[in-house]
PDB file of N, CA and C in Angstrom:
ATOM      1  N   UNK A   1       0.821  -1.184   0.000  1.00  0.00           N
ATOM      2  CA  UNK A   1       0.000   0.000   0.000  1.00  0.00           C
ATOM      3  C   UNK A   1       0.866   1.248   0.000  1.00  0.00           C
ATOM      4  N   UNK A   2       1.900   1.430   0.572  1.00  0.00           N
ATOM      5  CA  UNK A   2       3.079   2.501   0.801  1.00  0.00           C
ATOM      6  C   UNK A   2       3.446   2.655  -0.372  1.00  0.00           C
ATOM      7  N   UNK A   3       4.115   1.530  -1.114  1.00  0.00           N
ATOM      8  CA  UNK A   3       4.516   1.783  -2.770  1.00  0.00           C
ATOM      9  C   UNK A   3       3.316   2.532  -3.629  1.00  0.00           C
ATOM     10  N   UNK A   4       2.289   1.991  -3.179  1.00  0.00           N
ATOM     11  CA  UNK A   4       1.131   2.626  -4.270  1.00  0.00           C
ATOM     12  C   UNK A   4       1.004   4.271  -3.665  1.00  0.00           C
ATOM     13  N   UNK A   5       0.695   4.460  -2.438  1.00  0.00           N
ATOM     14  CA  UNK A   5       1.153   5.736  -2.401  1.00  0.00           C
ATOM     15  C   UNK A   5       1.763   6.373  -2.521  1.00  0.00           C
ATOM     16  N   UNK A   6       3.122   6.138  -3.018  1.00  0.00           N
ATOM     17  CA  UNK A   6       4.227   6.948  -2.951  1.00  0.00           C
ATOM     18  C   UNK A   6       4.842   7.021  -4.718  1.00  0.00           C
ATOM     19  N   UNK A   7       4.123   6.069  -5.055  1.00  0.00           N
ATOM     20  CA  UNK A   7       3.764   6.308  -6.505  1.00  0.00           C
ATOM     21  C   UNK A   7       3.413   7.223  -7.066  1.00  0.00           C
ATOM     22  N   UNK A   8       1.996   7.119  -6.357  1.00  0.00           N
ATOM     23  CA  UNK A   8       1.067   8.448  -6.605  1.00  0.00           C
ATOM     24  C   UNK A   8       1.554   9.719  -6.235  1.00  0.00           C
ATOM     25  N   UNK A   9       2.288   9.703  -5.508  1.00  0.00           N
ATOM     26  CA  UNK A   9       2.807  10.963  -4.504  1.00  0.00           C
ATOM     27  C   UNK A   9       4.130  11.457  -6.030  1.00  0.00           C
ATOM     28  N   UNK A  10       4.997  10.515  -6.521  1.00  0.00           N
ATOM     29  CA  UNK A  10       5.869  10.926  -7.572  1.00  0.00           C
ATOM     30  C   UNK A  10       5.321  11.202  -8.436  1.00  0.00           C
ATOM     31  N   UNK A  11       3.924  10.986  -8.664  1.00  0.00           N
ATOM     32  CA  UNK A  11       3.412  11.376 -10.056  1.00  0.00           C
ATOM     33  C   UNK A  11       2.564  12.715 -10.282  1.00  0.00           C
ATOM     34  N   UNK A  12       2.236  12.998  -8.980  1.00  0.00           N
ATOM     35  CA  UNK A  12       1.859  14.093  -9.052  1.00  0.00           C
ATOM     36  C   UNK A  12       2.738  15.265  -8.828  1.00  0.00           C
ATOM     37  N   UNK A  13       3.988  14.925  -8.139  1.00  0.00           N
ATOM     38  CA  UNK A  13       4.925  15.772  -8.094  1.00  0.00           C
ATOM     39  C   UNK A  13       5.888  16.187  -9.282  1.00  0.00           C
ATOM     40  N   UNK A  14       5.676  14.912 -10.330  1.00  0.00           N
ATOM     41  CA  UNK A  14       6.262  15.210 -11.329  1.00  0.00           C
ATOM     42  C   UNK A  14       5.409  16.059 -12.278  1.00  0.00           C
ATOM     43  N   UNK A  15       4.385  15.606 -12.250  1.00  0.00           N
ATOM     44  CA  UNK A  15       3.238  16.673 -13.250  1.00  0.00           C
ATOM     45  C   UNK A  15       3.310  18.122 -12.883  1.00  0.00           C
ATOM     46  N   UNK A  16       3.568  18.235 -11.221  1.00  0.00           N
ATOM     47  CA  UNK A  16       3.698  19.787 -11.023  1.00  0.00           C
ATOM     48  C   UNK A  16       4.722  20.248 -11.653  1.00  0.00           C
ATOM     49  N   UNK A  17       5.780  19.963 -11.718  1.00  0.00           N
ATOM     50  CA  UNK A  17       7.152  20.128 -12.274  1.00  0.00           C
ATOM     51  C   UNK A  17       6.857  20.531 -13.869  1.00  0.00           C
ATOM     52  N   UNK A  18       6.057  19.445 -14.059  1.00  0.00           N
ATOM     53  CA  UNK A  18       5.777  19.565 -15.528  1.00  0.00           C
ATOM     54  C   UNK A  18       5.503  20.674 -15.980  1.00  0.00           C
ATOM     55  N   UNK A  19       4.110  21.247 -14.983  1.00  0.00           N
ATOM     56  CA  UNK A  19       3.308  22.230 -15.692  1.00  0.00           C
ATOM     57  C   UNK A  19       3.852  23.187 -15.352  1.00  0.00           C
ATOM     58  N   UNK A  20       5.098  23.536 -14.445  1.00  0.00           N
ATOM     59  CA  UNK A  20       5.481  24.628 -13.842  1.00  0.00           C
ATOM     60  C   UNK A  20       6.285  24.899 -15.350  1.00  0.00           C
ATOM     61  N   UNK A  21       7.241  24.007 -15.875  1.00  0.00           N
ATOM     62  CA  UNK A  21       7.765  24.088 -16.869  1.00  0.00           C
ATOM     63  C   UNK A  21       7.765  24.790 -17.959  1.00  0.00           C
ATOM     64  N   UNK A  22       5.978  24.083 -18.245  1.00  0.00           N
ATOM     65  CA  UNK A  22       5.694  25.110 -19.314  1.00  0.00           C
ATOM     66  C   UNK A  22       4.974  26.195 -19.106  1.00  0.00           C
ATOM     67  N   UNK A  23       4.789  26.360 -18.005  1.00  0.00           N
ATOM     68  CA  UNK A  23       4.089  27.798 -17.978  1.00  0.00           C
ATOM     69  C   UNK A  23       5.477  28.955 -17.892  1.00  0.00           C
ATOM     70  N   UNK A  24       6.665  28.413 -17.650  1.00  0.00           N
ATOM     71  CA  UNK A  24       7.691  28.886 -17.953  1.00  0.00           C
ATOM     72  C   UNK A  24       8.440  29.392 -19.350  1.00  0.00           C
ATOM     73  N   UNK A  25       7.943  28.006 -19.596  1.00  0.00           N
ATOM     74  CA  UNK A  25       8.665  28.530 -21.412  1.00  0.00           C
ATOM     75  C   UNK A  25       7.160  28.765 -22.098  1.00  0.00           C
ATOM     76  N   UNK A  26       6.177  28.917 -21.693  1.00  0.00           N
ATOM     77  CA  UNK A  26       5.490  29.892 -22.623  1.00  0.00           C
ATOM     78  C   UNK A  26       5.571  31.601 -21.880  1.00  0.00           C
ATOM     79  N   UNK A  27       5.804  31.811 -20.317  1.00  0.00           N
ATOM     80  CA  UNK A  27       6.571  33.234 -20.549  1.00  0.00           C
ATOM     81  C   UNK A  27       7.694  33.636 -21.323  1.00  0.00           C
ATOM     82  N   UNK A  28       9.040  32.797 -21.691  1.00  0.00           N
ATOM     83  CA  UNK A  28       9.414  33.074 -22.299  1.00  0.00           C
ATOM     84  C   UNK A  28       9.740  32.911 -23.427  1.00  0.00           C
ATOM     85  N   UNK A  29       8.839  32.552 -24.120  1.00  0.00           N
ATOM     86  CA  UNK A  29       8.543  32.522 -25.303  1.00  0.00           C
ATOM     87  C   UNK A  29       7.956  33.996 -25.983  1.00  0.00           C
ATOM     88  N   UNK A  30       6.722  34.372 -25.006  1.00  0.00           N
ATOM     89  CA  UNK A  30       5.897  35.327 -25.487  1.00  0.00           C
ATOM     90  C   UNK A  30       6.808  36.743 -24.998  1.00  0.00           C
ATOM     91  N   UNK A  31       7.848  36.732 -24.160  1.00  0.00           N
ATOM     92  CA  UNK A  31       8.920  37.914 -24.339  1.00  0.00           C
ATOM     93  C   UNK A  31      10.119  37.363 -25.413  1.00  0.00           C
ATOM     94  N   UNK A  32       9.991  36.496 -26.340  1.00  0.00           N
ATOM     95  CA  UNK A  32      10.758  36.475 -27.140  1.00  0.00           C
ATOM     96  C   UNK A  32      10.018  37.091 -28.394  1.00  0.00           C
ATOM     97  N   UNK A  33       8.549  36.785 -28.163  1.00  0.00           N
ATOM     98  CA  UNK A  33       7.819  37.354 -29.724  1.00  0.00           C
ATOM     99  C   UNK A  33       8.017  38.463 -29.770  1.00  0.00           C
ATOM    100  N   UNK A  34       7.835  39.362 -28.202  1.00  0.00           N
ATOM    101  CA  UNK A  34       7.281  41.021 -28.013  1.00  0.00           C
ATOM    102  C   UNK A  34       8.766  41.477 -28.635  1.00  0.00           C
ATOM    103  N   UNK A  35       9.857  40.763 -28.348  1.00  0.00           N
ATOM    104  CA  UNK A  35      11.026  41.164 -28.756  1.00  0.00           C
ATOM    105  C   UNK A  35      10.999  41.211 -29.682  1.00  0.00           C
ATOM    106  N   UNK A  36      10.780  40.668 -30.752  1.00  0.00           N
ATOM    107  CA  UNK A  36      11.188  40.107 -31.731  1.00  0.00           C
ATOM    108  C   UNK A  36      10.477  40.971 -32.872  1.00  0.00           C
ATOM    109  N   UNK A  37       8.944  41.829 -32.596  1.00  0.00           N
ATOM    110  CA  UNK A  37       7.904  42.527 -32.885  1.00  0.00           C
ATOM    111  C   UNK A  37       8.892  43.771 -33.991  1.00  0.00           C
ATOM    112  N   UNK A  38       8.389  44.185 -34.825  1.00  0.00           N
ATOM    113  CA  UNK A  38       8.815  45.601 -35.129  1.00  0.00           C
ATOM    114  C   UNK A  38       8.063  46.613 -35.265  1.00  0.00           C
ATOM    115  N   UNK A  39       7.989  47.895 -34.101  1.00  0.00           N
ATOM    116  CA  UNK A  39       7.147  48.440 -33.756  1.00  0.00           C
ATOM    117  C   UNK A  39       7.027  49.268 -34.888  1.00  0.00           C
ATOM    118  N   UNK A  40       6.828  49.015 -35.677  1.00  0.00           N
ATOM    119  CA  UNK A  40       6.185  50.492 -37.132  1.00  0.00           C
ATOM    120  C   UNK A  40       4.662  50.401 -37.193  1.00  0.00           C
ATOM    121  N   UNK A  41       4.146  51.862 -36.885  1.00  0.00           N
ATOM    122  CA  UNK A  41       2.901  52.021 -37.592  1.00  0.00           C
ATOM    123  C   UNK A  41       2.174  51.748 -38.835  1.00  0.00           C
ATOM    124  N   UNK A  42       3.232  51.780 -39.845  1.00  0.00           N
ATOM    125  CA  UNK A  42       2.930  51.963 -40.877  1.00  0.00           C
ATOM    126  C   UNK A  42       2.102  50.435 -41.577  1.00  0.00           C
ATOM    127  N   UNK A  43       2.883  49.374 -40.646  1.00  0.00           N
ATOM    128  CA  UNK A  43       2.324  47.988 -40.862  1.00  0.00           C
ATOM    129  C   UNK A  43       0.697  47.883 -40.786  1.00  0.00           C
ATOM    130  N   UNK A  44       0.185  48.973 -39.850  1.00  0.00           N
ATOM    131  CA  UNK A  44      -0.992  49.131 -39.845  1.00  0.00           C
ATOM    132  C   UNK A  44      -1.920  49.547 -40.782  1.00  0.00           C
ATOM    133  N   UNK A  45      -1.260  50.231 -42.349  1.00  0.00           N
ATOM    134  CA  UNK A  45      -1.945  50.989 -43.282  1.00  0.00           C
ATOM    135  C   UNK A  45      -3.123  49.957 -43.830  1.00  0.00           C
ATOM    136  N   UNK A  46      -2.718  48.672 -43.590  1.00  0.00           N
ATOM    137  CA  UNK A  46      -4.106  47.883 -44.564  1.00  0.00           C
ATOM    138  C   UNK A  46      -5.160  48.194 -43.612  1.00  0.00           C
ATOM    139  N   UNK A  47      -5.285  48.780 -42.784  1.00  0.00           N
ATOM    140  CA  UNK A  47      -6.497  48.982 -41.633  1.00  0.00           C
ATOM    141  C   UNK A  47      -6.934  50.782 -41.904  1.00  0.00           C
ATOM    142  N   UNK A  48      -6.162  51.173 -42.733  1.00  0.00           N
ATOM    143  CA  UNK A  48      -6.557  52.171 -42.453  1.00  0.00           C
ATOM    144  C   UNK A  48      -8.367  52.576 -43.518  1.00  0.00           C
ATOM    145  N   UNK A  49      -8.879  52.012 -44.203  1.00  0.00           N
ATOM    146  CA  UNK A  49     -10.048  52.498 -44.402  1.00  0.00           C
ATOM    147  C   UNK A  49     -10.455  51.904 -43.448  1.00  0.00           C
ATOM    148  N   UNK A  50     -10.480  50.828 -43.094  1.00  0.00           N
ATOM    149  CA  UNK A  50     -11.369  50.339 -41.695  1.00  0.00           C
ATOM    150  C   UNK A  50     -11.718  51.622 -40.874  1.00  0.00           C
ATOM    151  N   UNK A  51     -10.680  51.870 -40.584  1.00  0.00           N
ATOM    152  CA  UNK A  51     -10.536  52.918 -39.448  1.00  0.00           C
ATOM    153  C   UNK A  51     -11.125  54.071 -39.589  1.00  0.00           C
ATOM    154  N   UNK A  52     -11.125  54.856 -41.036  1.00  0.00           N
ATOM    155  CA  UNK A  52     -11.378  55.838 -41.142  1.00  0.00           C
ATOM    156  C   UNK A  52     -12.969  56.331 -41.528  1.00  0.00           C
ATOM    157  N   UNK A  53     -13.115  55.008 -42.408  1.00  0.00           N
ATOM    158  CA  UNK A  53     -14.317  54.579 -42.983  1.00  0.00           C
ATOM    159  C   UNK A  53     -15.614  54.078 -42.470  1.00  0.00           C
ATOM    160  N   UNK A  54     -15.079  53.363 -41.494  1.00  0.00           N
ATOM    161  CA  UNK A  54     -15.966  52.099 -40.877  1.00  0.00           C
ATOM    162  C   UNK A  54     -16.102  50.894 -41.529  1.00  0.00           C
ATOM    163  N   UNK A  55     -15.809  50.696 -42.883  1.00  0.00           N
ATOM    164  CA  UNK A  55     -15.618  49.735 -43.080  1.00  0.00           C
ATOM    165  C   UNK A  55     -15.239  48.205 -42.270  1.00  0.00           C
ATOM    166  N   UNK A  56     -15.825  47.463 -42.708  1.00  0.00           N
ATOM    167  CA  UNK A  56     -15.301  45.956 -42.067  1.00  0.00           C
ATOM    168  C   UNK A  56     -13.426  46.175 -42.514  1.00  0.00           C
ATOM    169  N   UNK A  57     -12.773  45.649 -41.349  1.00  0.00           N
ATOM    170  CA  UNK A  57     -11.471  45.160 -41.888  1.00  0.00           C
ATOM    171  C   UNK A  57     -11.110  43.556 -42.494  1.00  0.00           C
ATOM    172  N   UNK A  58     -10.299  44.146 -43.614  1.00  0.00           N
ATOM    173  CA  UNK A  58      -9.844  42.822 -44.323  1.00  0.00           C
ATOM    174  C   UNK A  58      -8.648  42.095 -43.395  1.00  0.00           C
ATOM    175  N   UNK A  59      -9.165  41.011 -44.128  1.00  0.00           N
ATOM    176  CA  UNK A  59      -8.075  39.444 -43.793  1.00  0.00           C
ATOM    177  C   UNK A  59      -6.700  40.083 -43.282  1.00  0.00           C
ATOM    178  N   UNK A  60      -6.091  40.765 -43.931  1.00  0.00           N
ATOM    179  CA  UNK A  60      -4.707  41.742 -44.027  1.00  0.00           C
ATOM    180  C   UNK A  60      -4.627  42.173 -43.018  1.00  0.00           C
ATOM    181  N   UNK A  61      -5.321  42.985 -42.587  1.00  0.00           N
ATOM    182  CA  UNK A  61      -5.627  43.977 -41.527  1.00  0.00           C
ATOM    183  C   UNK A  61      -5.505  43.731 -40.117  1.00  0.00           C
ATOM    184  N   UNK A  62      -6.725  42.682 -40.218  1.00  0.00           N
ATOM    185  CA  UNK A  62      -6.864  41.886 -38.872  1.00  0.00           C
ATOM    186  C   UNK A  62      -5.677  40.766 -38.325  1.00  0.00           C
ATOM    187  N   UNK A  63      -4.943  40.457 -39.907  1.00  0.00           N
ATOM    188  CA  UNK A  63      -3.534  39.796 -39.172  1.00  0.00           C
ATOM    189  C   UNK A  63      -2.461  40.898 -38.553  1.00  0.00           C
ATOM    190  N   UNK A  64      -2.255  42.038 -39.387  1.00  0.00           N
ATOM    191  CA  UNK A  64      -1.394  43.077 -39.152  1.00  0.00           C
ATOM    192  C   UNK A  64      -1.954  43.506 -37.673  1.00  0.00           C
ATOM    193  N   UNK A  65      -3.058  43.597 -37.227  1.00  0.00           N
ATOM    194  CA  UNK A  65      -3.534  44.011 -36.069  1.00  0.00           C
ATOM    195  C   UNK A  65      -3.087  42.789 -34.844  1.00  0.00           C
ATOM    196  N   UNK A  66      -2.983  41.981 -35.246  1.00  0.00           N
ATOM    197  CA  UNK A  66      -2.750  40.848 -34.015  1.00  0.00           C
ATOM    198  C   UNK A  66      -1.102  40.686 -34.537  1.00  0.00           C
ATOM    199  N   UNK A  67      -0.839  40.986 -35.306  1.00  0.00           N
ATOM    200  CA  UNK A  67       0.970  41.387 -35.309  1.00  0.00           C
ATOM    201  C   UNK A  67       1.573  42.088 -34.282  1.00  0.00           C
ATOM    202  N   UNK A  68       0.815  43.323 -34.645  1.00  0.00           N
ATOM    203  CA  UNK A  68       1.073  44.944 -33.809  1.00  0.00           C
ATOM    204  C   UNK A  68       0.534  45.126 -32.607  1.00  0.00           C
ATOM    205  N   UNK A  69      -0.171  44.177 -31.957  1.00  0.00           N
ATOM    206  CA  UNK A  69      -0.800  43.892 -30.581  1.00  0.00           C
ATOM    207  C   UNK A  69      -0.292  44.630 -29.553  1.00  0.00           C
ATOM    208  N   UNK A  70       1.364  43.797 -29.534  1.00  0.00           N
ATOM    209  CA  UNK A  70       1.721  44.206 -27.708  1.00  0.00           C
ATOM    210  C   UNK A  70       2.597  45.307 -28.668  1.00  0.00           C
ATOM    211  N   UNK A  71       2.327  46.530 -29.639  1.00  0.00           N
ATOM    212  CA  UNK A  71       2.808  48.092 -29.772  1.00  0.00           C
ATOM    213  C   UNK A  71       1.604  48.719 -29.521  1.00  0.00           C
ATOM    214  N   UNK A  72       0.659  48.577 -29.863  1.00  0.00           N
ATOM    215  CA  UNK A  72      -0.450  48.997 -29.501  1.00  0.00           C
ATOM    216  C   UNK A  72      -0.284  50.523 -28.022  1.00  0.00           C
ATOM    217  N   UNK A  73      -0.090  49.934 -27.109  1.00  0.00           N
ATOM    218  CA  UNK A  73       0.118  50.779 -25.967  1.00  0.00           C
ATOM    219  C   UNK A  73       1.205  51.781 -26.305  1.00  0.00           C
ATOM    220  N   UNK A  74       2.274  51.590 -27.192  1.00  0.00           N
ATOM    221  CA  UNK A  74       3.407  52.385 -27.842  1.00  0.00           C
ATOM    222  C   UNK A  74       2.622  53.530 -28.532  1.00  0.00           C
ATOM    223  N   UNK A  75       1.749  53.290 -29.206  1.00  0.00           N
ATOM    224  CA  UNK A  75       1.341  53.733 -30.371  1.00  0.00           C
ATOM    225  C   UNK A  75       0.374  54.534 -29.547  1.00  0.00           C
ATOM    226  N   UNK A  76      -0.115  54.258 -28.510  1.00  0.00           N
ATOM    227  CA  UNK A  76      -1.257  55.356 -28.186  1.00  0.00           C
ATOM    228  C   UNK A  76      -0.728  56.738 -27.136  1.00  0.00           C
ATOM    229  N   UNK A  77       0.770  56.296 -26.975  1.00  0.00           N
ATOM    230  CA  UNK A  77       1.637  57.428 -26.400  1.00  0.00           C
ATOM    231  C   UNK A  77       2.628  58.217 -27.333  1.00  0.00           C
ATOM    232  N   UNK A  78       2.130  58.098 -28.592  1.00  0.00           N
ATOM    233  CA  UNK A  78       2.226  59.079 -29.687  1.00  0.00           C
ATOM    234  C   UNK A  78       1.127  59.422 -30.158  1.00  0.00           C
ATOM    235  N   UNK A  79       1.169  61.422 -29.631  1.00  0.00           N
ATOM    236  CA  UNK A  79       0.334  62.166 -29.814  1.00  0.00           C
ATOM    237  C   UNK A  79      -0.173  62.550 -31.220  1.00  0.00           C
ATOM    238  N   UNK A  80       0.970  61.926 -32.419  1.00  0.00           N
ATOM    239  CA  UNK A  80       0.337  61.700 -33.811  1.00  0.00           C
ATOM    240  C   UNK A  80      -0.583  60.339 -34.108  1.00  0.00           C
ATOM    241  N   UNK A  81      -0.371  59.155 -33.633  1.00  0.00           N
ATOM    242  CA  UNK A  81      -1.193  58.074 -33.093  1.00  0.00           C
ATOM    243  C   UNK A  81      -2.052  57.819 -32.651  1.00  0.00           C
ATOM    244  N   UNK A  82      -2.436  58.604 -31.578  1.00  0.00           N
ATOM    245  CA  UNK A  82      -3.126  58.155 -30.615  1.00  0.00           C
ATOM    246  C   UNK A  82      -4.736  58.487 -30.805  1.00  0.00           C
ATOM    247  N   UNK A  83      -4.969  59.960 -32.164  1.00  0.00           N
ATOM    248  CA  UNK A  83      -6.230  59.799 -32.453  1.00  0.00           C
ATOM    249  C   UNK A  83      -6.742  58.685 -33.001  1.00  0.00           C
ATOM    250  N   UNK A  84      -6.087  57.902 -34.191  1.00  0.00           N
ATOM    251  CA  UNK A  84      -6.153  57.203 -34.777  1.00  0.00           C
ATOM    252  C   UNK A  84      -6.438  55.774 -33.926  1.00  0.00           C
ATOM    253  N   UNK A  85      -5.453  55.416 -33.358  1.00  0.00           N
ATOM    254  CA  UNK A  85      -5.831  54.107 -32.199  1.00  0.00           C
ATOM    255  C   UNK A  85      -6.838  54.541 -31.406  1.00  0.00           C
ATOM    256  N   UNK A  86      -6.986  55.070 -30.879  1.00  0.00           N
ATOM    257  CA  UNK A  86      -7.989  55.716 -29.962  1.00  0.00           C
ATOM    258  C   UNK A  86      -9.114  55.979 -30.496  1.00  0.00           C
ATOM    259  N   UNK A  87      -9.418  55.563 -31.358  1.00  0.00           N
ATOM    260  CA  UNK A  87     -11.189  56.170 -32.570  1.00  0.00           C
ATOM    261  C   UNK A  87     -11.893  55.078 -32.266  1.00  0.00           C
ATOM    262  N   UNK A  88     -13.118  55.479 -32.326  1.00  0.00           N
ATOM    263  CA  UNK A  88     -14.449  54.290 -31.961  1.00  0.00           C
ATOM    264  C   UNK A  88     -14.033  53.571 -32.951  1.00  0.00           C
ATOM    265  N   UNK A  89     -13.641  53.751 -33.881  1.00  0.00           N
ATOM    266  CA  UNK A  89     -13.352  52.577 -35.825  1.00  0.00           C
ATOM    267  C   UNK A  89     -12.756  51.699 -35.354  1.00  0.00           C
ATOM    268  N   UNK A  90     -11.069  52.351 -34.733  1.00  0.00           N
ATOM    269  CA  UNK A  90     -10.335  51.909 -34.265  1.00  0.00           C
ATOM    270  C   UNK A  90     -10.703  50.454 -33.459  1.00  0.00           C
ATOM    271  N   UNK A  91     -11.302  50.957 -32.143  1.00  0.00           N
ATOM    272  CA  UNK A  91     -11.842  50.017 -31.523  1.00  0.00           C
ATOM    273  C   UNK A  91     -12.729  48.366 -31.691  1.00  0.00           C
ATOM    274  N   UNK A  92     -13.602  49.065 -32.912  1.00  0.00           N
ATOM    275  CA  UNK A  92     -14.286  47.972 -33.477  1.00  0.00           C
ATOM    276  C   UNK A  92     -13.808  47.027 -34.162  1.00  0.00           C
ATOM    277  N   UNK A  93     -12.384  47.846 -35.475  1.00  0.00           N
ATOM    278  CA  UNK A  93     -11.806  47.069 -36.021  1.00  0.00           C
ATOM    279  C   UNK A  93     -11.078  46.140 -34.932  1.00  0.00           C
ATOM    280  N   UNK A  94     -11.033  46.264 -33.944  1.00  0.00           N
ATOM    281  CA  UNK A  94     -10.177  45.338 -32.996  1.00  0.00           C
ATOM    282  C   UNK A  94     -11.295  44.332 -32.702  1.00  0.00           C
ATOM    283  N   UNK A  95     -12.214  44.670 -32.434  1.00  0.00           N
ATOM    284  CA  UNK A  95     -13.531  43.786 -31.858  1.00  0.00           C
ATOM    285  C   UNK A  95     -13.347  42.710 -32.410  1.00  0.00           C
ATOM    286  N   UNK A  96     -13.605  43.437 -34.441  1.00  0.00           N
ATOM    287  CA  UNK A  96     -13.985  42.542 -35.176  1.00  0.00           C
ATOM    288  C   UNK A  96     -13.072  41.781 -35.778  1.00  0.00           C
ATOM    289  N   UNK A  97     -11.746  41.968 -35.515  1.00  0.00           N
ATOM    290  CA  UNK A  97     -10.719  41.242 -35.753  1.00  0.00           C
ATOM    291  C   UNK A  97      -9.918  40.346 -34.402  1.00  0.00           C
ATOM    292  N   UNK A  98     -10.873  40.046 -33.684  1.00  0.00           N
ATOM    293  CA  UNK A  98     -10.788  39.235 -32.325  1.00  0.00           C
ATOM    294  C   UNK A  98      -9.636  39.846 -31.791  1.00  0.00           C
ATOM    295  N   UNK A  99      -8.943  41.036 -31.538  1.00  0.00           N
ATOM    296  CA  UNK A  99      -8.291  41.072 -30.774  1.00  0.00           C
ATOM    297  C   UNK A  99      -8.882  42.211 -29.990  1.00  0.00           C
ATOM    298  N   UNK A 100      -8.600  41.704 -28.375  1.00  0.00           N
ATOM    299  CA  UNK A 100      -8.653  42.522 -27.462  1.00  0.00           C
ATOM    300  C   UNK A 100      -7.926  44.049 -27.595  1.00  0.00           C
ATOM    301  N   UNK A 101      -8.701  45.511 -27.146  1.00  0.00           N
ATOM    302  CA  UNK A 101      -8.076  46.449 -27.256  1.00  0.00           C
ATOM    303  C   UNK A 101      -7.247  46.197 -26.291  1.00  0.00           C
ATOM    304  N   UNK A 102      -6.287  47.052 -26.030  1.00  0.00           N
ATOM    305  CA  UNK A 102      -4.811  47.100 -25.285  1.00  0.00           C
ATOM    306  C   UNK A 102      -5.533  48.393 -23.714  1.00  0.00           C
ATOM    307  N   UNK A 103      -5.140  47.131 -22.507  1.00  0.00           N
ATOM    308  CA  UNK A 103      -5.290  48.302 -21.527  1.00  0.00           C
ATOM    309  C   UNK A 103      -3.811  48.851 -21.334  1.00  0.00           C
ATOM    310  N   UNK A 104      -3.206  50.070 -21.101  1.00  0.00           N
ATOM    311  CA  UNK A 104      -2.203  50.772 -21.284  1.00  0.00           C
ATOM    312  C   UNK A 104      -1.942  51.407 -19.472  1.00  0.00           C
TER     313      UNK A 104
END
């Protein structure tokens, strides 16, 4: 009965290990993407009738938008930017391109 408990006792201790693991290398993973990011606005231009227009955003757009994600907060602390990110359009095109707006 001791062996079977102590079985159990390694196996769950190893699973913690496990999951500690990867919740490790997916933090650093996702500071390797943010790194890795190149913060230009300009990547954003396929969004720009969305934005300006109301238009639905295209396929393009909505990838370039989940590209430019974690600049997002960059972009809204430039006072040439920040109308633009900051517009109800703005917002929606995020809605509607499943990404969460950026709390800053």
């Amino acid at each position: 009965m001791k062996v079977i408990a102590s079985s159990s006792y390694l196996a769950v201790q190893a699973s913690l290990v496990l999951v500690l693991i990867l919740i490790l290398q997916e933090g650093a993973v996702n500071r390797t993407m943010a790194a890795t990011i190149s913060c230009k606005a300009m990547e954003l231009s396929p969004c720009a009738v969305a934005i300006v227009s109301a238009k639905p955003p295209s396929a393009v757009c909505c990838r370039k938008i989940k590209q430019q994600r974690p600049c997002l907060c960059q972009y809204l602390k430039d006072p040439n930017l920040k109308k633009f990110v900051n517009s109800p359009n703005a917002r929606k095109v995020a809605v509607t391109c499943g990404t969460p707006y950026p709390r800053c």
